[in-house]
Protein backbone atom coordinates (compact mmCIF):
# COMPACT_ATOMS: atom_id res chain seq x y z
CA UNK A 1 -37.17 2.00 57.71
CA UNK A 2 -33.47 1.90 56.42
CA UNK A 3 -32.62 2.38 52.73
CA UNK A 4 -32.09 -1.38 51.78
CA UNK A 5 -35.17 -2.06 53.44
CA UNK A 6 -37.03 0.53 51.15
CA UNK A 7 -35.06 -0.93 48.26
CA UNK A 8 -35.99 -4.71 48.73
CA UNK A 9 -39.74 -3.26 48.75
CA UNK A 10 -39.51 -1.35 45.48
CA UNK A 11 -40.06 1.86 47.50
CA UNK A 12 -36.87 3.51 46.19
CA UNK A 13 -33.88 2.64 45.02
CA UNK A 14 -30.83 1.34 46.12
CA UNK A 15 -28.22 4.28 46.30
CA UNK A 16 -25.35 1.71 45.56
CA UNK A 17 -26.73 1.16 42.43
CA UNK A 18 -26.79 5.21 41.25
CA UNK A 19 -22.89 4.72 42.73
CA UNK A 20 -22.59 1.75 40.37
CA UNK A 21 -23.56 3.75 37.74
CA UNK A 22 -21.44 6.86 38.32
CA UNK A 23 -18.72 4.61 38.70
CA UNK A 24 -18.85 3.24 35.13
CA UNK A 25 -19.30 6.86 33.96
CA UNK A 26 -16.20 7.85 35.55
CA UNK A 27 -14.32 4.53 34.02
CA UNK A 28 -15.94 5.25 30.67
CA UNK A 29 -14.50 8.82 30.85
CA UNK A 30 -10.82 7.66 31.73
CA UNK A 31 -11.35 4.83 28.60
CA UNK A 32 -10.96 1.96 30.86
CA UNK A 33 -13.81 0.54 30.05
CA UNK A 34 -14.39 -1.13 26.15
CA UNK A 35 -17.93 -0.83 24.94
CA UNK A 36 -18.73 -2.81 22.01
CA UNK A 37 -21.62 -1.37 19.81
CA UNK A 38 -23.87 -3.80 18.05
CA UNK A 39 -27.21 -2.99 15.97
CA UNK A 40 -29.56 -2.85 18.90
CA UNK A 41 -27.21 -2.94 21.88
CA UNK A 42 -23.97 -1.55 23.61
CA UNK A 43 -22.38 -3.76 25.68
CA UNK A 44 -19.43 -4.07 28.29
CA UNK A 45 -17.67 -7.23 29.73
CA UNK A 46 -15.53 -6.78 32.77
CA UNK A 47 -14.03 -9.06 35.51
CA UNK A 48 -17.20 -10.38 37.09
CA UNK A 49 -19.94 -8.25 35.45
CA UNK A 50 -21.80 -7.50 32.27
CA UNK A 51 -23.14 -4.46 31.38
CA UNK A 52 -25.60 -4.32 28.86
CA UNK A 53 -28.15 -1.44 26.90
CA UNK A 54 -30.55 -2.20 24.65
CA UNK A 55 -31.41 0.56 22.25
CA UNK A 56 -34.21 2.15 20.94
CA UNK A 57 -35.12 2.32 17.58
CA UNK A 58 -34.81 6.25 16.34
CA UNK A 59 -38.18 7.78 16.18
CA UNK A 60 -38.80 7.72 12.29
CA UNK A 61 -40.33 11.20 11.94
CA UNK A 62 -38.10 12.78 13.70
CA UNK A 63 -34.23 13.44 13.84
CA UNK A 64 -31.65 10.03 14.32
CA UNK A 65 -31.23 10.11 18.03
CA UNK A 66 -30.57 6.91 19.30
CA UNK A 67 -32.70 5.60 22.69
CA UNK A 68 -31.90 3.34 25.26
CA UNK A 69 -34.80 0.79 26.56
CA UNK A 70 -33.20 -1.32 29.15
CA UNK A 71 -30.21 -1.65 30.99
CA UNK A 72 -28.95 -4.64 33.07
CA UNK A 73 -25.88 -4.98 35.11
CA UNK A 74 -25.96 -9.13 35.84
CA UNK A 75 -23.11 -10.68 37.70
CA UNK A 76 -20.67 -13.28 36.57
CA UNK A 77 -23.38 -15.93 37.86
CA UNK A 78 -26.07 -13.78 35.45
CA UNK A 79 -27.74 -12.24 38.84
CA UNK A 80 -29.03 -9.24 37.69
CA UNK A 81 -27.46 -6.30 39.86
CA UNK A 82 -29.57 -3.87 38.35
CA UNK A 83 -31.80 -3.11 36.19
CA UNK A 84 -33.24 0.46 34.67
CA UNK A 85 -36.14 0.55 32.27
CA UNK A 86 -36.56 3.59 29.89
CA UNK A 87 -39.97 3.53 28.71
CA UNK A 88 -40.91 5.34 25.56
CA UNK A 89 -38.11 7.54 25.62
CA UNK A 90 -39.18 9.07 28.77
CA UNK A 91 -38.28 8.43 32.05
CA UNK A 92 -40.93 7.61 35.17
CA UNK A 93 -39.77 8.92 38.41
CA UNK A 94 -40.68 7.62 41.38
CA UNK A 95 -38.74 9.24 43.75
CA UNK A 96 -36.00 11.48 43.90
CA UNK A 97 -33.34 8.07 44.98
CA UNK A 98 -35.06 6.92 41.20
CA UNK A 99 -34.36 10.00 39.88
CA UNK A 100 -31.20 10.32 40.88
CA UNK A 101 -30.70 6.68 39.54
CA UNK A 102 -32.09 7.64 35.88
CA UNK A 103 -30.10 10.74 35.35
CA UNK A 104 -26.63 8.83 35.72
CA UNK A 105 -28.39 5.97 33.49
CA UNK A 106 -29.09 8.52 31.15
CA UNK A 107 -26.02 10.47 31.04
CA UNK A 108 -23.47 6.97 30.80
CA UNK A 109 -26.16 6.38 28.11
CA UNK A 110 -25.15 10.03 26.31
CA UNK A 111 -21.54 9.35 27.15
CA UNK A 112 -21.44 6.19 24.91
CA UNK A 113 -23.91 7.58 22.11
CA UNK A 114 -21.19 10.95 21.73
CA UNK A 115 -18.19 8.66 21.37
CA UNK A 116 -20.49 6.72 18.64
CA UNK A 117 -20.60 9.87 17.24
CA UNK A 118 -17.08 10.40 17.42
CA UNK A 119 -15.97 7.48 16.07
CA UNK A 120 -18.50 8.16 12.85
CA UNK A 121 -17.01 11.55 12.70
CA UNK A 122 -13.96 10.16 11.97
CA UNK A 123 -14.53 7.51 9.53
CA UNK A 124 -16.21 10.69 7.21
CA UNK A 125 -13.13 12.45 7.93
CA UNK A 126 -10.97 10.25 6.81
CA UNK A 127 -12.68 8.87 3.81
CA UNK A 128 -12.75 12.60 2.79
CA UNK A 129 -8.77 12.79 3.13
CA UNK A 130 -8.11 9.99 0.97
């Protein structure tokens, strides 16, 4: 049974799509990609494609840690590419093509939480110099 066959039946995932992923990590990386941060979502518009994450609320009792819930990758026809749930926080693996799949999810999804952090490190710095 080939791998798109598999995919088309839920049976694992497409490996394109864990490419997909990487690739927008490696873009993110090299800053060619602008994510725009909103209350409950980071989001990314480029030629042909949005990208979108919907986050998690924080887990009141414990420490702020943002989470992600969902994220789509639609087409410019709104054709959803892909699509990755995160439920609870945790992830539910399948098999090891899902698995693979979740761990770039979730590291693109660390990627754009430390430049958050970043860019809130330097608004305290800089009200502090003035």
């Amino acid at each position: 049974m080939s791998t798109l066959r598999n995919a088309m039946l839920g049976l694992i995932d497409d490996p394109r799509k864990t490419e997909l992923v990487r690739s927008l990590i490696e873009k993110t990386r090299q800053g060619k990609i602008p994510w725009i941060k909103q209350a409950n979502a980071i989001t990314a518009a480029l030629p042909g494609f949005q990208i979108n994450f919907v986050v998690g609320i924080p887990f009141p009792l414990g420490p702020f840690t943002m989470t992600w819930e969902l994220l789509t990758i639609r087409d410019k026809s709104g054709s959803e590419l892909v699509r990755v749930s995160n439920t609870a926080g945790t992830f539910v693996v399948t098999s090891v093509a899902s698995s693979a799949l979740l761990q770039a999810v979730n590291e693109l999804f660390a990627l754009l939480t430390a430049a958050a952090g970043d860019d809130l490190d330097r608004a305290i710095n800089t009200i502090k110099s003035l």
